[in-house]
Protein backbone atom coordinates (compact mmCIF):
# COMPACT_ATOMS: atom_id res chain seq x y z
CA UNK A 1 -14.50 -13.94 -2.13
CA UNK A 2 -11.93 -11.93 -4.12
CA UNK A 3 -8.64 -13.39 -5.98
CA UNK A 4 -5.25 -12.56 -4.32
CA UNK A 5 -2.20 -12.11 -6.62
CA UNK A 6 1.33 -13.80 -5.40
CA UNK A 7 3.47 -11.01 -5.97
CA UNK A 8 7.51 -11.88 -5.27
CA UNK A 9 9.93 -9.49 -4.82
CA UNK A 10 11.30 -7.49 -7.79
CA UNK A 11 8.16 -8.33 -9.73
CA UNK A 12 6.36 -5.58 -11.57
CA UNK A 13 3.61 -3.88 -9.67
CA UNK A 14 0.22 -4.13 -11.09
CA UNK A 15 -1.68 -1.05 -12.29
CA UNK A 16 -3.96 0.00 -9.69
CA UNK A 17 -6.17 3.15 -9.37
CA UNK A 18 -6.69 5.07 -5.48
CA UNK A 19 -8.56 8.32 -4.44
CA UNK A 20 -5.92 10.97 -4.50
CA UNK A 21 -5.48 12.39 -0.77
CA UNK A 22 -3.22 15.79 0.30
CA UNK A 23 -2.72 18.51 -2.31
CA UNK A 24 -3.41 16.52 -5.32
CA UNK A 25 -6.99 15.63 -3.85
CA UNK A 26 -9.37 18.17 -5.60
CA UNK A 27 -9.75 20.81 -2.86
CA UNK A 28 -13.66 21.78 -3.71
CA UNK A 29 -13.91 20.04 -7.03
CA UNK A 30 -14.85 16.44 -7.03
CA UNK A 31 -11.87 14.33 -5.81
CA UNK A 32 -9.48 12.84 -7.84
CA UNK A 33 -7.88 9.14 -8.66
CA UNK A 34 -4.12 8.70 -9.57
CA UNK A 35 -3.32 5.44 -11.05
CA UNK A 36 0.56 4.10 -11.01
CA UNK A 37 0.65 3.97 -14.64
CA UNK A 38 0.18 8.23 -14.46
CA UNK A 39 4.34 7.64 -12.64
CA UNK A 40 5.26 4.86 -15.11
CA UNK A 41 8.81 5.80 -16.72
CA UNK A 42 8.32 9.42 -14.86
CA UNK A 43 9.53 9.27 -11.88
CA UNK A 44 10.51 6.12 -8.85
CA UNK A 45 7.76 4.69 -7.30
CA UNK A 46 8.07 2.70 -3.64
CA UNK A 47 5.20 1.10 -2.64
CA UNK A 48 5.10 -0.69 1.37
CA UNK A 49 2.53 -2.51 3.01
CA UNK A 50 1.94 -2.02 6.73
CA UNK A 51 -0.14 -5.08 8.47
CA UNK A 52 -2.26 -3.61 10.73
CA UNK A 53 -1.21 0.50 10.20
CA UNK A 54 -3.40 2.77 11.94
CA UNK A 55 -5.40 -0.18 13.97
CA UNK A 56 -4.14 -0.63 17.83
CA UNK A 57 -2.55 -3.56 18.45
């Protein structure tokens, strides 16, 4: 089983690394991560979650 965080709003996002995806992805070279520290004091970040995106309801 994995730990959940409780997250409220206006707390600090934790630093978390994804596979890049769209321009920033690699194209032919092996594929690349961006982390949200790489944004932190550069430029807004907004992050959303979407139950169920991309699944038919």
């Amino acid at each position: 089983m994995r730990a959940t965080m409780q997250l409220k709003v206006g707390d600090p996002a934790p630093d978390f690394t994804l596979p890049a995806t769209g321009d920033t992805a690699g194209k032919g070279q092996p594929q690349k991560s961006i982390s949200l520290s790489d944004y932190k004091g550069k430029k807004n970040v907004v992050l959303a979650f979407v139950p169920a995106a991309f699944t038919p309801v």
